[in-house]
PDB file of N, CA and C in Angstrom:
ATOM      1  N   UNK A   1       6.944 -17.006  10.052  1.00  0.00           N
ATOM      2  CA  UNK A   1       7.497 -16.073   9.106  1.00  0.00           C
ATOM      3  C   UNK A   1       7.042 -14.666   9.459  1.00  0.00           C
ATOM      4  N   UNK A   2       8.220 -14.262   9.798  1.00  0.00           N
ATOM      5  CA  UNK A   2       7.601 -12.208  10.143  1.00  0.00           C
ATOM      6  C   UNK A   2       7.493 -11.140   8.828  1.00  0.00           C
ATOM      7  N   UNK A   3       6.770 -10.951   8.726  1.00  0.00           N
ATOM      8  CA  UNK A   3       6.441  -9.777   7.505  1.00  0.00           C
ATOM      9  C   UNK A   3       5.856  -8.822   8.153  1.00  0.00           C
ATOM     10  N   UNK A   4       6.947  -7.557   7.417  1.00  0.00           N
ATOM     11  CA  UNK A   4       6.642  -6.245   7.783  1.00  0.00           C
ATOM     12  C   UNK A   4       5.875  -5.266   6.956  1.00  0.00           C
ATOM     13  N   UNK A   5       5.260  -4.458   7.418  1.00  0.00           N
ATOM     14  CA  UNK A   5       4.113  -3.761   6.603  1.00  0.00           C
ATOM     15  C   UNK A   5       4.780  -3.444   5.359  1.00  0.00           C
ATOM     16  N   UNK A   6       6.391  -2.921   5.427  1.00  0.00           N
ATOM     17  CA  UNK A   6       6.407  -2.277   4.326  1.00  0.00           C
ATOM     18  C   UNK A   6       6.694  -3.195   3.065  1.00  0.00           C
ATOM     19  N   UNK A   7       6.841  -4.249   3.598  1.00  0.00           N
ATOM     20  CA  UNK A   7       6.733  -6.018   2.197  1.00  0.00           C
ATOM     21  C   UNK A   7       5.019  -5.994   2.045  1.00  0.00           C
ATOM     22  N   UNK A   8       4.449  -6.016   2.833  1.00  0.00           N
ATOM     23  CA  UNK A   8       2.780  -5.960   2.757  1.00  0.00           C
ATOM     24  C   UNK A   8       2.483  -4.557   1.737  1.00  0.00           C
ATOM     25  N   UNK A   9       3.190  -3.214   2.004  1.00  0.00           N
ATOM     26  CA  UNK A   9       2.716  -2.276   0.904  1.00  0.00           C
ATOM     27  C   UNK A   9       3.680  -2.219  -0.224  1.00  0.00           C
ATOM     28  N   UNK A  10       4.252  -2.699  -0.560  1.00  0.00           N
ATOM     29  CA  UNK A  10       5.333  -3.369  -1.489  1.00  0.00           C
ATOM     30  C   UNK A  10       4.228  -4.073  -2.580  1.00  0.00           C
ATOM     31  N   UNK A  11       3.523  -5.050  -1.788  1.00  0.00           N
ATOM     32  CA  UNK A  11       3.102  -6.313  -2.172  1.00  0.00           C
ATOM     33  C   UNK A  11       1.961  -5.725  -2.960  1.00  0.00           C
ATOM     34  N   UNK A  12       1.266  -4.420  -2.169  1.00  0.00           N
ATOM     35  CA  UNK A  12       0.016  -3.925  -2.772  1.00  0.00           C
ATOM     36  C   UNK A  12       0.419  -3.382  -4.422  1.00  0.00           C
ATOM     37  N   UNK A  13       1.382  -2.528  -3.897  1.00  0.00           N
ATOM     38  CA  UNK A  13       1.489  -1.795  -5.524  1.00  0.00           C
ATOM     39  C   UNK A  13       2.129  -2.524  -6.487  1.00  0.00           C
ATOM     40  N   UNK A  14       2.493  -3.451  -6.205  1.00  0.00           N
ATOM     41  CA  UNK A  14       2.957  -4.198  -7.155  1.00  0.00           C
ATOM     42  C   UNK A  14       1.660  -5.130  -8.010  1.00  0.00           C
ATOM     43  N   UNK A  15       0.717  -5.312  -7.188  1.00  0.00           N
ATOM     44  CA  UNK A  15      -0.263  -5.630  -7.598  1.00  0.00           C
ATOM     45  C   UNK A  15      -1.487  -4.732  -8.025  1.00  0.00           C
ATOM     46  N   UNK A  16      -1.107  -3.628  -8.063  1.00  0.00           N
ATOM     47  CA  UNK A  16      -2.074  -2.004  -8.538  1.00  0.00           C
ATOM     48  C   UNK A  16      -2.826  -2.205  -7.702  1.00  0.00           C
ATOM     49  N   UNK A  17      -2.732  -2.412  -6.410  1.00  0.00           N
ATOM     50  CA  UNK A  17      -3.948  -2.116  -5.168  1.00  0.00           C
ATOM     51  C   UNK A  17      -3.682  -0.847  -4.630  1.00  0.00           C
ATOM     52  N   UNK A  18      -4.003   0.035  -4.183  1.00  0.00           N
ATOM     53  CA  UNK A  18      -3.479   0.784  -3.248  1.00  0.00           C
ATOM     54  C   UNK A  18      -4.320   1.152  -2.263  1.00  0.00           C
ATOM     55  N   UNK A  19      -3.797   1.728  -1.269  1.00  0.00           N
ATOM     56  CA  UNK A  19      -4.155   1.842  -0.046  1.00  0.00           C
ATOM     57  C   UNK A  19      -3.711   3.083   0.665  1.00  0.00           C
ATOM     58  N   UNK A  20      -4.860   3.423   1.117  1.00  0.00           N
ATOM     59  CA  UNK A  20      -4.795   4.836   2.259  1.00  0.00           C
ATOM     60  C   UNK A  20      -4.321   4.849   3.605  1.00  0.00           C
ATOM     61  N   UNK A  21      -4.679   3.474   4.137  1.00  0.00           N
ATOM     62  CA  UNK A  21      -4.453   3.494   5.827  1.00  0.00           C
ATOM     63  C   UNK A  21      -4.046   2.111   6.155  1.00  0.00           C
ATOM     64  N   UNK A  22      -3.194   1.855   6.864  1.00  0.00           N
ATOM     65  CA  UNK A  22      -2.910   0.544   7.775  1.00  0.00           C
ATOM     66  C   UNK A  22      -2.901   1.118   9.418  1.00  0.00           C
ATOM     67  N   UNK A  23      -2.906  -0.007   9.990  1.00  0.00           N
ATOM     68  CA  UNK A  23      -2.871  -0.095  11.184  1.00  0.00           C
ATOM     69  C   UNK A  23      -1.816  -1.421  11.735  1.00  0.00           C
ATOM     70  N   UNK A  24      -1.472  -1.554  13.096  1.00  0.00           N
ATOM     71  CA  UNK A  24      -0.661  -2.279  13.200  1.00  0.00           C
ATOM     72  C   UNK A  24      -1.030  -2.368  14.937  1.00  0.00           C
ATOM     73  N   UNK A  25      -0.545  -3.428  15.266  1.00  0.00           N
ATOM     74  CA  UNK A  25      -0.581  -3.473  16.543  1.00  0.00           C
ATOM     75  C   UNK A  25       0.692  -2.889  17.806  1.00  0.00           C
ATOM     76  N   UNK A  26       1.950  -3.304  16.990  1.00  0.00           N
ATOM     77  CA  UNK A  26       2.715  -2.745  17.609  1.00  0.00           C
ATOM     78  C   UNK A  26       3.653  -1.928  16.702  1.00  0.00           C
ATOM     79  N   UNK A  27       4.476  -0.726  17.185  1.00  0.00           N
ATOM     80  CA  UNK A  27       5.323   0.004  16.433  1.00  0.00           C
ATOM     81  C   UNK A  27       6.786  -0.272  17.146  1.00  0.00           C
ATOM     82  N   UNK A  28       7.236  -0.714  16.258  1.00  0.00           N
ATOM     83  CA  UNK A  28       8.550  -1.680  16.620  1.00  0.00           C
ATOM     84  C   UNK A  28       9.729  -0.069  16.939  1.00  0.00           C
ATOM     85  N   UNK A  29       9.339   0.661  16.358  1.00  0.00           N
ATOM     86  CA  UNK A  29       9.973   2.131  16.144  1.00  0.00           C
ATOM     87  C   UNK A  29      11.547   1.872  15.344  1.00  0.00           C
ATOM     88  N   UNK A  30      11.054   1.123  14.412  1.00  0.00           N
ATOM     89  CA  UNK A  30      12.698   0.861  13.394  1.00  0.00           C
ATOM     90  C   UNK A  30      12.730   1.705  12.040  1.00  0.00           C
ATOM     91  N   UNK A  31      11.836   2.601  12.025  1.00  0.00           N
ATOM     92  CA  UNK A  31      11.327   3.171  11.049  1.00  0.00           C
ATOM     93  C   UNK A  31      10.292   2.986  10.037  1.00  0.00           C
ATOM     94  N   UNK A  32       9.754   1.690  10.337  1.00  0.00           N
ATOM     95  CA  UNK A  32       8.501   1.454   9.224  1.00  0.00           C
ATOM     96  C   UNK A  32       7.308   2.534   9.085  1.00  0.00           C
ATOM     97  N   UNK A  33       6.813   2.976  10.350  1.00  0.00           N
ATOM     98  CA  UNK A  33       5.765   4.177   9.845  1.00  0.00           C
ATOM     99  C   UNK A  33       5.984   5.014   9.488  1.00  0.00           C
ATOM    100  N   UNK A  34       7.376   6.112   9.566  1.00  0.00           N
ATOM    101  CA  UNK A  34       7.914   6.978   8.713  1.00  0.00           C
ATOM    102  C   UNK A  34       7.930   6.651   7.410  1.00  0.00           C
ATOM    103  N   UNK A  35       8.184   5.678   6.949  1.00  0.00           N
ATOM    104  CA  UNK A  35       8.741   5.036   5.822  1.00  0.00           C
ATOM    105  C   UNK A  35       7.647   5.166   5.062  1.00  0.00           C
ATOM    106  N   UNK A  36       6.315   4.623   5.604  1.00  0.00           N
ATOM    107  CA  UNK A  36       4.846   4.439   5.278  1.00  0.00           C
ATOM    108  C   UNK A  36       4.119   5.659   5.182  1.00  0.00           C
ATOM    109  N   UNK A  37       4.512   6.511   6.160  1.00  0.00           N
ATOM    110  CA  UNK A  37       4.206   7.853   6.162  1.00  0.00           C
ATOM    111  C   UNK A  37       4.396   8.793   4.777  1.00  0.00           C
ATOM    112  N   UNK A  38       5.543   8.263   4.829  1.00  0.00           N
ATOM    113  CA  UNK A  38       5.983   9.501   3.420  1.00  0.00           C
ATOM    114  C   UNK A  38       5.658   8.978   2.343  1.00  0.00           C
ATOM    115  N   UNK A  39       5.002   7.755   2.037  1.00  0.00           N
ATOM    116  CA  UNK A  39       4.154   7.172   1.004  1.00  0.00           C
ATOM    117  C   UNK A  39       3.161   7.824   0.622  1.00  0.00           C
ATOM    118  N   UNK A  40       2.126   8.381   1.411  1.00  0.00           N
ATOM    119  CA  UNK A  40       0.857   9.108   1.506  1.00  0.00           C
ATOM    120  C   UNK A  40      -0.028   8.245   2.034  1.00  0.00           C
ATOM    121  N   UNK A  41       0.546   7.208   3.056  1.00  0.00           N
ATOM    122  CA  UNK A  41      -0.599   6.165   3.815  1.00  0.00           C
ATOM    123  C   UNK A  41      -0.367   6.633   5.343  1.00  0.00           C
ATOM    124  N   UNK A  42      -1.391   6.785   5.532  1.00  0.00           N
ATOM    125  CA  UNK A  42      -1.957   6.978   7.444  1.00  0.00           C
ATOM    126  C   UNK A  42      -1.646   5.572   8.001  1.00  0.00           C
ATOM    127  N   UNK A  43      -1.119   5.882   8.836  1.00  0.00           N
ATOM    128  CA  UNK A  43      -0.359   4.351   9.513  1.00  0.00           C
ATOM    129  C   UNK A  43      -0.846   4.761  11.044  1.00  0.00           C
ATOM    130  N   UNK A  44      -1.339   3.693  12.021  1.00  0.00           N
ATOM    131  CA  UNK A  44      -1.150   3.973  13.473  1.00  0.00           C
ATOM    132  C   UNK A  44      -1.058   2.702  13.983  1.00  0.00           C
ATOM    133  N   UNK A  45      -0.314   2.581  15.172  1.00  0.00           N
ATOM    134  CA  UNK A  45       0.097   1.544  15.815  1.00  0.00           C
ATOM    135  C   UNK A  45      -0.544   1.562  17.011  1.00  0.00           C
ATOM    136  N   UNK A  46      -1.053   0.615  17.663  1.00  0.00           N
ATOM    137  CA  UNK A  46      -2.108   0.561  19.116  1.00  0.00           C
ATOM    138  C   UNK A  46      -1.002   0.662  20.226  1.00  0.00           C
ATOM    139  N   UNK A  47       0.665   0.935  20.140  1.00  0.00           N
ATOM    140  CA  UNK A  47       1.647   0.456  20.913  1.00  0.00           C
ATOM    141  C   UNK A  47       2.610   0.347  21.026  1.00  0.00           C
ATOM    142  N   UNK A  48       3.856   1.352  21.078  1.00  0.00           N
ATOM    143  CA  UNK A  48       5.216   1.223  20.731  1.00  0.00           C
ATOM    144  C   UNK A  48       5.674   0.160  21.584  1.00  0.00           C
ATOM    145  N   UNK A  49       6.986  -0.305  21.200  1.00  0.00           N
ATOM    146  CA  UNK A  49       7.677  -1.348  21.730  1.00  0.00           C
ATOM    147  C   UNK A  49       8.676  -1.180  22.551  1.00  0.00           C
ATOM    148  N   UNK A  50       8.582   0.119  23.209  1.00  0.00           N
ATOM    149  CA  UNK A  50       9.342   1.183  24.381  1.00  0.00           C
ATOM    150  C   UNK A  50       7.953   1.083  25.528  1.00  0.00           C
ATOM    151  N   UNK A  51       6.982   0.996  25.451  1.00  0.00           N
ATOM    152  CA  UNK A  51       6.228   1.469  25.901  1.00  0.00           C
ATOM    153  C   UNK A  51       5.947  -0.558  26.534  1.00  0.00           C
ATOM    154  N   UNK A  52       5.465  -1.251  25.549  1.00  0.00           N
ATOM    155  CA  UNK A  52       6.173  -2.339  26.026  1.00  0.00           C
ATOM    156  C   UNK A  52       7.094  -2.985  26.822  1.00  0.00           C
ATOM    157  N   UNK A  53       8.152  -2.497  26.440  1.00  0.00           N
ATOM    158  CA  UNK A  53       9.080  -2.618  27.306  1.00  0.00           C
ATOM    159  C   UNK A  53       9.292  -2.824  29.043  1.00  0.00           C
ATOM    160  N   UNK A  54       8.864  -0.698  29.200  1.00  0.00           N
ATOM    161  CA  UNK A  54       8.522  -0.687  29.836  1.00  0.00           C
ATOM    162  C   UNK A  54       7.691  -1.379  31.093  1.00  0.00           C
ATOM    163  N   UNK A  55       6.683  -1.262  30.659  1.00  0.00           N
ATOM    164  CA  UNK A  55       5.769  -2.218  31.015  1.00  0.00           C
ATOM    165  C   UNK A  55       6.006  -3.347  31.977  1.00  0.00           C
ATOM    166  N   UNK A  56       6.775  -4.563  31.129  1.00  0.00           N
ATOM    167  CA  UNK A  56       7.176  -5.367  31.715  1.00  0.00           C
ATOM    168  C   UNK A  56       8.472  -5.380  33.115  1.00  0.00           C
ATOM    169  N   UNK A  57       9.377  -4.345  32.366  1.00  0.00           N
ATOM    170  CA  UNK A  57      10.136  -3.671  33.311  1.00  0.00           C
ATOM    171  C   UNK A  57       9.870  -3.504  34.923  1.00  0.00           C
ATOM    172  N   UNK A  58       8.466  -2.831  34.493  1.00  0.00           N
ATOM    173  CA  UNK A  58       8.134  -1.880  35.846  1.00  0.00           C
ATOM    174  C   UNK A  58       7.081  -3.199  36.381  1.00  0.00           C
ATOM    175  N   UNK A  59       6.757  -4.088  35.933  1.00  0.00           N
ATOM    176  CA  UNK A  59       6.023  -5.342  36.963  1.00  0.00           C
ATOM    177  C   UNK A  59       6.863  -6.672  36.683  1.00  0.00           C
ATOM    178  N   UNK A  60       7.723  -5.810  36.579  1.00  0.00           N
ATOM    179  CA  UNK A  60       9.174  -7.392  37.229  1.00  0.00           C
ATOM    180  C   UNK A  60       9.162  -8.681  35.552  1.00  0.00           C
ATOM    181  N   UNK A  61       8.633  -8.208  34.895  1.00  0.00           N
ATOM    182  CA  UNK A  61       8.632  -9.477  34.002  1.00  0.00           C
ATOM    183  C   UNK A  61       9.647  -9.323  33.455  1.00  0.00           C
ATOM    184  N   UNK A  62      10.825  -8.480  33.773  1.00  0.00           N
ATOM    185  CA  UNK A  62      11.811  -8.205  32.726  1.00  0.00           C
ATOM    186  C   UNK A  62      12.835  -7.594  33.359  1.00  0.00           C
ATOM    187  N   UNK A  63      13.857  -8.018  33.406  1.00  0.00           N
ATOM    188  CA  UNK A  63      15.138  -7.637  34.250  1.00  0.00           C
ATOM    189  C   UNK A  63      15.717  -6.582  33.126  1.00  0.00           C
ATOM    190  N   UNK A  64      16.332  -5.392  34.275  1.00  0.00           N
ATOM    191  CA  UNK A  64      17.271  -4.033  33.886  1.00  0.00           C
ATOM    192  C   UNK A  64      17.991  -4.504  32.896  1.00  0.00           C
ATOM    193  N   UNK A  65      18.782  -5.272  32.757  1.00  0.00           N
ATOM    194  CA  UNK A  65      19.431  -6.325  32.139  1.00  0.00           C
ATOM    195  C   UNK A  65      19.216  -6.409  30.922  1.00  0.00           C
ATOM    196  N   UNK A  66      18.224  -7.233  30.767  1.00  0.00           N
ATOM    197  CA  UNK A  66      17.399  -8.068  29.446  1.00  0.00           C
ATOM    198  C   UNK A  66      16.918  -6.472  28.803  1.00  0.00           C
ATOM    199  N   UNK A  67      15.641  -5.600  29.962  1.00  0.00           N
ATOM    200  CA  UNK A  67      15.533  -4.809  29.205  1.00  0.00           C
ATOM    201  C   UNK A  67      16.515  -3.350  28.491  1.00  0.00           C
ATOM    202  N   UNK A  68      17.420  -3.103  29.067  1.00  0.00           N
ATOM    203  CA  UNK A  68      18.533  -2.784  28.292  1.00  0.00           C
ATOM    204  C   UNK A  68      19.348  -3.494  27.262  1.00  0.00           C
ATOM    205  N   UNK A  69      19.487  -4.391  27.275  1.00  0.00           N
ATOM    206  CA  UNK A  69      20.019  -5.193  26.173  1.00  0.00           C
ATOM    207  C   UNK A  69      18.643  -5.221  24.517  1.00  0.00           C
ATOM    208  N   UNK A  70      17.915  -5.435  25.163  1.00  0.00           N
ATOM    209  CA  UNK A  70      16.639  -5.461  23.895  1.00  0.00           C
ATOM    210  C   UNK A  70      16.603  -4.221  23.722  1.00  0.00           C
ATOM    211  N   UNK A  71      16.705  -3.156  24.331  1.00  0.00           N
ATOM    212  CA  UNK A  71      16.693  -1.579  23.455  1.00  0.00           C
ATOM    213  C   UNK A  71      17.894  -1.260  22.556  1.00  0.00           C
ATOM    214  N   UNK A  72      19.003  -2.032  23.108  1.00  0.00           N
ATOM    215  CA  UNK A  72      19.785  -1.689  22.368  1.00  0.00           C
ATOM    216  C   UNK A  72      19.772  -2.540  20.677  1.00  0.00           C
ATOM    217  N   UNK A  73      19.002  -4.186  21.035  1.00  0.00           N
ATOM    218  CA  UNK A  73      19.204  -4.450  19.941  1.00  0.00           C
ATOM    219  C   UNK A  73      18.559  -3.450  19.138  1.00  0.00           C
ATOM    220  N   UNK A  74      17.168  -3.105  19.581  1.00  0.00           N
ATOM    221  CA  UNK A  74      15.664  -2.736  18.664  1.00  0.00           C
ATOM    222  C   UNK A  74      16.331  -1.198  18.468  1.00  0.00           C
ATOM    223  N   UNK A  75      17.931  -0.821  18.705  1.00  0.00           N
ATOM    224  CA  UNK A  75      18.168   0.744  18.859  1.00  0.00           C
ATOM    225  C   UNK A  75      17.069   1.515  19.024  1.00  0.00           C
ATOM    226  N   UNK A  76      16.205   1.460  19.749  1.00  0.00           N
ATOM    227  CA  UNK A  76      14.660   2.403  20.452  1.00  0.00           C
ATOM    228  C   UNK A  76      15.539   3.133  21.840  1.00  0.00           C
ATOM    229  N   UNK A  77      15.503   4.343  21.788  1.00  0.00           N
ATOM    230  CA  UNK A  77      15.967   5.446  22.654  1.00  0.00           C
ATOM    231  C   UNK A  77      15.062   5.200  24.225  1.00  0.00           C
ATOM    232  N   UNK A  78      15.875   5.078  24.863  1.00  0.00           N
ATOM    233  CA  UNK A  78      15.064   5.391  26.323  1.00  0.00           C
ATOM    234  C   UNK A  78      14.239   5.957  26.896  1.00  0.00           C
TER     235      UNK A  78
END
């Protein structure tokens, strides 16, 4: 089951918790830290998912192909 931060800070205030800062491992770049941002919570991600991408790209784990097709699903800009 995938849950995204902003069901996780959803989840807080609904329960009168609140919170200053999350962190995340990767930033999918679909808009969740903006989103989180303009909340008044400090958000940082160890890792966009362009940068990822990449990555694999450039040591063969990932064909031009595949990785163009996954940017387009994740609409993340080149």
């Amino acid at each position: 089951m995938q849950v995204d931060f902003i069901t996780c800070y959803r989840a807080l205030r609904l329960n009168d918790l609140r919170t200053a800062r999350m962190a995340m491992a990767i930033d999918r770049q679909q808009g969740g830290l903006e989103k989180l941002r303009s909340t008044g919570v400090s958000v940082s991600a160890s890792i966009k998912v362009s940068q990822l991408l990449e990555y694999y790209l450039a040591n063969r784990n990932l064909s031009l192909t595949d990785f163009d097709r996954i940017k387009r699903y994740l609409g993340v800009n080149r």
